[in-house]
N, C-alpha and C. Protein backbone atom coordinates (compact mmCIF):
# COMPACT_ATOMS: atom_id res chain seq x y z
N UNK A 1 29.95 -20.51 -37.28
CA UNK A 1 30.53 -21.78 -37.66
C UNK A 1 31.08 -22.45 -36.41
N UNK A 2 30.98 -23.71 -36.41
CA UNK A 2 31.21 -24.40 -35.05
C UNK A 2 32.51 -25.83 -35.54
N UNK A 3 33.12 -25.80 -35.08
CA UNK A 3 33.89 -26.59 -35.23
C UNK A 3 34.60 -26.97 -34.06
N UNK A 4 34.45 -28.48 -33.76
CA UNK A 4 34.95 -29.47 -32.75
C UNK A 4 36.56 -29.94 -33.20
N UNK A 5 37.16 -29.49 -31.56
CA UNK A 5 38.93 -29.84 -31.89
C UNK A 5 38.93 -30.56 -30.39
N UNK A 6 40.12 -31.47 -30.38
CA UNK A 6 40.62 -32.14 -29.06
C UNK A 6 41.86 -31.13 -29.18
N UNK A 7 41.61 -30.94 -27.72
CA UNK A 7 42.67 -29.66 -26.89
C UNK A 7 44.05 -30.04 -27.20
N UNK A 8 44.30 -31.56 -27.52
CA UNK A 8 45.67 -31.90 -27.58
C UNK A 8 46.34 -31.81 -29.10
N UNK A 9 45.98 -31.09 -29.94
CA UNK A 9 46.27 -30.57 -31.35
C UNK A 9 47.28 -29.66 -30.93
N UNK A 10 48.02 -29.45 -31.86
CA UNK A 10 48.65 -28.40 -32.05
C UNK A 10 48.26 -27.27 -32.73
N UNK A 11 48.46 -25.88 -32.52
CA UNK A 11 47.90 -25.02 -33.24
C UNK A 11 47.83 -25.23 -35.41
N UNK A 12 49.25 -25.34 -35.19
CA UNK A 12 49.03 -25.75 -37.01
C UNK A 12 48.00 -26.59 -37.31
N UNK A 13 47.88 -27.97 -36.32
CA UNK A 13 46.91 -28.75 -36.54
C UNK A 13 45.33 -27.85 -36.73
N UNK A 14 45.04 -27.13 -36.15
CA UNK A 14 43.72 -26.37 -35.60
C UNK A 14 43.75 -25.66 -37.00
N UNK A 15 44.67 -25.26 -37.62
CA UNK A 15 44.96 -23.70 -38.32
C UNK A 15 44.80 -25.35 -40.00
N UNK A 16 45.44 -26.23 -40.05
CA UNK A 16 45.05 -27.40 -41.15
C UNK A 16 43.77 -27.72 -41.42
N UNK A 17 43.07 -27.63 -40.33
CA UNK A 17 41.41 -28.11 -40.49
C UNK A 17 40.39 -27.24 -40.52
N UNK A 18 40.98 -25.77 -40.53
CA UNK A 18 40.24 -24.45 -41.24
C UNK A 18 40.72 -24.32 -42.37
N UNK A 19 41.72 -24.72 -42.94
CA UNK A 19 42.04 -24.37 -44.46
C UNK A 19 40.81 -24.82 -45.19
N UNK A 20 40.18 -25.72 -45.34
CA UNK A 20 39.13 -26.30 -46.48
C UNK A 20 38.07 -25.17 -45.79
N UNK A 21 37.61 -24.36 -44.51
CA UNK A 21 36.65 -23.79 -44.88
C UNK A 21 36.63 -22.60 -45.16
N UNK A 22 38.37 -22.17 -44.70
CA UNK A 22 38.17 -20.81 -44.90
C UNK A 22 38.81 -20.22 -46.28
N UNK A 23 38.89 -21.55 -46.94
CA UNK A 23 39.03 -21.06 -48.57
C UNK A 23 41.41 -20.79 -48.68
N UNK A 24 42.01 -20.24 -47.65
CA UNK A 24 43.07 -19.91 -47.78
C UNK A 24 44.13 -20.81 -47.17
N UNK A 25 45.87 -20.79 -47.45
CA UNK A 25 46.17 -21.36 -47.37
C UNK A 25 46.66 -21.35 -45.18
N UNK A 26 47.25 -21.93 -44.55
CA UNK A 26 47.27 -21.75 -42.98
C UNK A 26 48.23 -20.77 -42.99
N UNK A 27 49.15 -20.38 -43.95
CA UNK A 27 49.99 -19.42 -43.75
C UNK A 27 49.01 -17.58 -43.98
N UNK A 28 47.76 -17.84 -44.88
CA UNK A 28 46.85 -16.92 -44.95
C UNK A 28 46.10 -16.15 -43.86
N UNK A 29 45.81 -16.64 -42.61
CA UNK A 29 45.06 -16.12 -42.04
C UNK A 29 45.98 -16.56 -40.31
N UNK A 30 44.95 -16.05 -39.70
CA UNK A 30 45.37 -15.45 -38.04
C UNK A 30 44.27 -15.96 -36.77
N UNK A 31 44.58 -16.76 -36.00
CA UNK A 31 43.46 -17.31 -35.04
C UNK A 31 43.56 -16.49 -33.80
N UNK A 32 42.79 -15.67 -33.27
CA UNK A 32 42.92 -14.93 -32.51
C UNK A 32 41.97 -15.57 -31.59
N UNK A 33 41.83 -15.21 -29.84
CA UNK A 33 41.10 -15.78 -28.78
C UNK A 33 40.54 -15.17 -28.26
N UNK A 34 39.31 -15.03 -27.72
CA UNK A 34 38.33 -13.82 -26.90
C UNK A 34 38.36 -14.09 -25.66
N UNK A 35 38.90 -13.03 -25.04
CA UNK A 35 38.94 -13.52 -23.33
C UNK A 35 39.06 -11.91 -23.41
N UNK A 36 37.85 -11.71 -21.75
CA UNK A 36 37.82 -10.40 -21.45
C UNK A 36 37.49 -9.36 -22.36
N UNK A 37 36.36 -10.01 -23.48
CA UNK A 37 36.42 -8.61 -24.60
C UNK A 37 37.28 -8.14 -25.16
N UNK A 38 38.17 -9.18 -25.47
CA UNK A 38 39.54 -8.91 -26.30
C UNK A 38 40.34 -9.96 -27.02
N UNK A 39 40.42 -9.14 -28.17
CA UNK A 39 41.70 -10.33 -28.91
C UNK A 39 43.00 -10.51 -28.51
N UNK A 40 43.12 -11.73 -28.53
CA UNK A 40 44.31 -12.36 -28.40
C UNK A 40 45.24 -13.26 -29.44
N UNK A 41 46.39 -12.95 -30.10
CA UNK A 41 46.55 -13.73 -31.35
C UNK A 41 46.95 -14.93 -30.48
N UNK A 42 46.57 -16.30 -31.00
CA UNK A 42 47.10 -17.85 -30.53
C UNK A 42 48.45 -17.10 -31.74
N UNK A 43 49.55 -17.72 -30.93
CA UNK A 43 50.69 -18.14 -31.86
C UNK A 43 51.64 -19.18 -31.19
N UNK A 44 52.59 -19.80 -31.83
CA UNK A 44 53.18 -20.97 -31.02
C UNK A 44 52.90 -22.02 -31.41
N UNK A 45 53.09 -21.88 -32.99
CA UNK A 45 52.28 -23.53 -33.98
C UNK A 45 52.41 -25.06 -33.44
N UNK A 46 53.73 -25.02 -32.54
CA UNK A 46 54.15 -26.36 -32.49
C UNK A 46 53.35 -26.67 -30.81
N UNK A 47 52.90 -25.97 -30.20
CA UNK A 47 52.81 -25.97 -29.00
C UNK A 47 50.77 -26.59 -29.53
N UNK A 48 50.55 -27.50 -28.05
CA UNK A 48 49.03 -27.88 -28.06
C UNK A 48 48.38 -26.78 -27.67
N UNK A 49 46.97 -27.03 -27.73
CA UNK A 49 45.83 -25.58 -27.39
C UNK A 49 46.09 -25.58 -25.81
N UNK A 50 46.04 -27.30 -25.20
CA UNK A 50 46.02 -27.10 -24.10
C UNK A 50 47.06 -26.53 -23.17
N UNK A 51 48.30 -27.16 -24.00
CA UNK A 51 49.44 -26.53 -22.88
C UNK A 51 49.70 -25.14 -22.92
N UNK A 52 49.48 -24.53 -24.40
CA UNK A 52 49.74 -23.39 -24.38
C UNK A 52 48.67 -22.26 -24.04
N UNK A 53 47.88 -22.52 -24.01
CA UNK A 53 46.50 -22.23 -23.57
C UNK A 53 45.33 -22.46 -23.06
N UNK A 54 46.03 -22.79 -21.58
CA UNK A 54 45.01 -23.63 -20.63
C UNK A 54 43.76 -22.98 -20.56
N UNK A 55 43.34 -21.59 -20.79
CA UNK A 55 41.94 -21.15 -20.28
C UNK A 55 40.99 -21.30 -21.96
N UNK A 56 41.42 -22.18 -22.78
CA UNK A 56 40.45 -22.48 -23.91
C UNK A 56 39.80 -23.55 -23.22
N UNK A 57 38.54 -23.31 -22.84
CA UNK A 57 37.63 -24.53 -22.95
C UNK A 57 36.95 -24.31 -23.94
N UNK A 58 35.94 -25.64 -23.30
CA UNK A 58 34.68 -25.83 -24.28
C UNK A 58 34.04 -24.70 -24.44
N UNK A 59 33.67 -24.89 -25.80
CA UNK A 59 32.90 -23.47 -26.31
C UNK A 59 33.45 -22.02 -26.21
N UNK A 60 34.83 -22.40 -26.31
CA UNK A 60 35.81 -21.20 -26.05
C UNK A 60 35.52 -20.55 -27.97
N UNK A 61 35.46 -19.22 -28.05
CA UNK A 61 35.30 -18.38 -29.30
C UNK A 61 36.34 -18.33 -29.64
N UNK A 62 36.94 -18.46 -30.30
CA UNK A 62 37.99 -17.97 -31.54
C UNK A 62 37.42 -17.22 -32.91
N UNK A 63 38.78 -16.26 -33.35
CA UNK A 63 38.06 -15.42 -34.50
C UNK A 63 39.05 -15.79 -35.43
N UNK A 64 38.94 -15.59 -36.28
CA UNK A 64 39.63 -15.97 -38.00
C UNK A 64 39.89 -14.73 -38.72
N UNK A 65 41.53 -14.36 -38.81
CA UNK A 65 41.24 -13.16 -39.38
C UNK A 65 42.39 -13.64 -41.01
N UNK A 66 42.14 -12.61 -41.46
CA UNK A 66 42.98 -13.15 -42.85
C UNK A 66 44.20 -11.92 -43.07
N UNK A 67 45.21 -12.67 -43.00
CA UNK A 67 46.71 -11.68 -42.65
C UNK A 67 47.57 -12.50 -42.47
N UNK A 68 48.80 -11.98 -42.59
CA UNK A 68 49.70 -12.77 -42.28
C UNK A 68 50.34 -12.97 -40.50
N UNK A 69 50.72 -14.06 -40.20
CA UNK A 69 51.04 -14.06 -38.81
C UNK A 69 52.53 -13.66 -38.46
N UNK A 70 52.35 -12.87 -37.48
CA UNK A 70 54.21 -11.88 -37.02
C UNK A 70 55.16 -12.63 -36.50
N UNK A 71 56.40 -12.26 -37.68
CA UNK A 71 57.42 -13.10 -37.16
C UNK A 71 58.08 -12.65 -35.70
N UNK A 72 59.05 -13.10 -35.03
CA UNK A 72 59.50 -12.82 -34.27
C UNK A 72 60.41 -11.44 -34.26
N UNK A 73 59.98 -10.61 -33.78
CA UNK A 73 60.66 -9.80 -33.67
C UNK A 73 59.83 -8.36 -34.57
N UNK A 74 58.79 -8.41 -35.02
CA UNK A 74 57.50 -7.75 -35.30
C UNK A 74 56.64 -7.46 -34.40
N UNK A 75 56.41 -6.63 -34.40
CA UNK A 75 54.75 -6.08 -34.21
C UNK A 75 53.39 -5.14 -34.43
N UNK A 76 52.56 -5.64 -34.16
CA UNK A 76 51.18 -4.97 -34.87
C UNK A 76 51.30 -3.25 -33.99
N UNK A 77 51.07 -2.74 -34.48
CA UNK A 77 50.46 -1.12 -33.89
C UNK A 77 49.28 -0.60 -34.60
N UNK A 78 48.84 0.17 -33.99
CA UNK A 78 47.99 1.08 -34.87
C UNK A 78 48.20 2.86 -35.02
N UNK A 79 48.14 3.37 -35.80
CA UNK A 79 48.97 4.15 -36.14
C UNK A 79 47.73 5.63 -36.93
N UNK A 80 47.64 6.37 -35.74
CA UNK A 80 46.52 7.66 -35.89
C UNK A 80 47.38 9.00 -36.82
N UNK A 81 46.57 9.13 -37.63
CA UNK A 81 47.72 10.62 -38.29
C UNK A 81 46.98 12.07 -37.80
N UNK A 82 47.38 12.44 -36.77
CA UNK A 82 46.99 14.26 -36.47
C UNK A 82 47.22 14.90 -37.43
N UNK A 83 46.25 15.85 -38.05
CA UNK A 83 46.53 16.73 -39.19
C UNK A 83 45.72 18.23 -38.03
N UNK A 84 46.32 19.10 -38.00
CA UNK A 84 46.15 19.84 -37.02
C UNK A 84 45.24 21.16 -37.92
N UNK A 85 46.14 21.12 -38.82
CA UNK A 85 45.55 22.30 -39.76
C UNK A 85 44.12 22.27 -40.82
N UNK A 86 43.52 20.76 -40.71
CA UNK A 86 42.62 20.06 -40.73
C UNK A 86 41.49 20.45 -40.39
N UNK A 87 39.92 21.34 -41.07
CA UNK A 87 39.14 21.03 -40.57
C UNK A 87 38.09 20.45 -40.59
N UNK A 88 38.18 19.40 -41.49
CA UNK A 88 37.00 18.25 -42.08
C UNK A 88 37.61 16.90 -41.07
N UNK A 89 36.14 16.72 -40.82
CA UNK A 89 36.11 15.33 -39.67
C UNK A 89 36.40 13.99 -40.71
N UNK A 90 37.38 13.25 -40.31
CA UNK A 90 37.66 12.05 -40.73
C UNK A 90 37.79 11.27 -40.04
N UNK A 91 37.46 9.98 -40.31
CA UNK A 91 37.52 8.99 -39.50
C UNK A 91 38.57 7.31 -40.12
């Protein structure tokens, strides 16, 4: 899906004009940025793409994930459980 934005939006703005395609409301989902083979969550609603994120250019990828976005003072981990006494492979 391709969708054309002027850099001088604000993220909410960006995150308003995916609501009609991605079916949910902007508080529903998560815009994350690909740089270096890696995600990056955009956050900073009030802030523009450009100021807050000068290395989005043209044809810059963004991903769409559906979750809620972390308040201040949160954060994501991921979280492995060792079962030692375990000997069936799980993944």
């Amino acid at each position: 899906l391709e969708v054309q934005v002027d850099r001088r939006i604000t993220l909410a703005q960006l995150k308003e004009k995916l609501v009609p395609l991605i079916g949910v409301p902007s508080t529903g989902f998560i815009v994350y940025q690909i740089r270096y083979n890696k995600e990056y969550e955009l956050d900073g609603l009030d802030e523009t793409l450009a100021y807050m994120y000068m290395h989005i250019k043209s044809r810059s990828k963004l991903i769409v994930k559906l979750g809620r976005a972390l308040e201040r003072g949160e954060h994501r981990i991921k979280l492995y459980l060792l079962q030692v006494n375990n000997t069936e492979d799980s993944e």
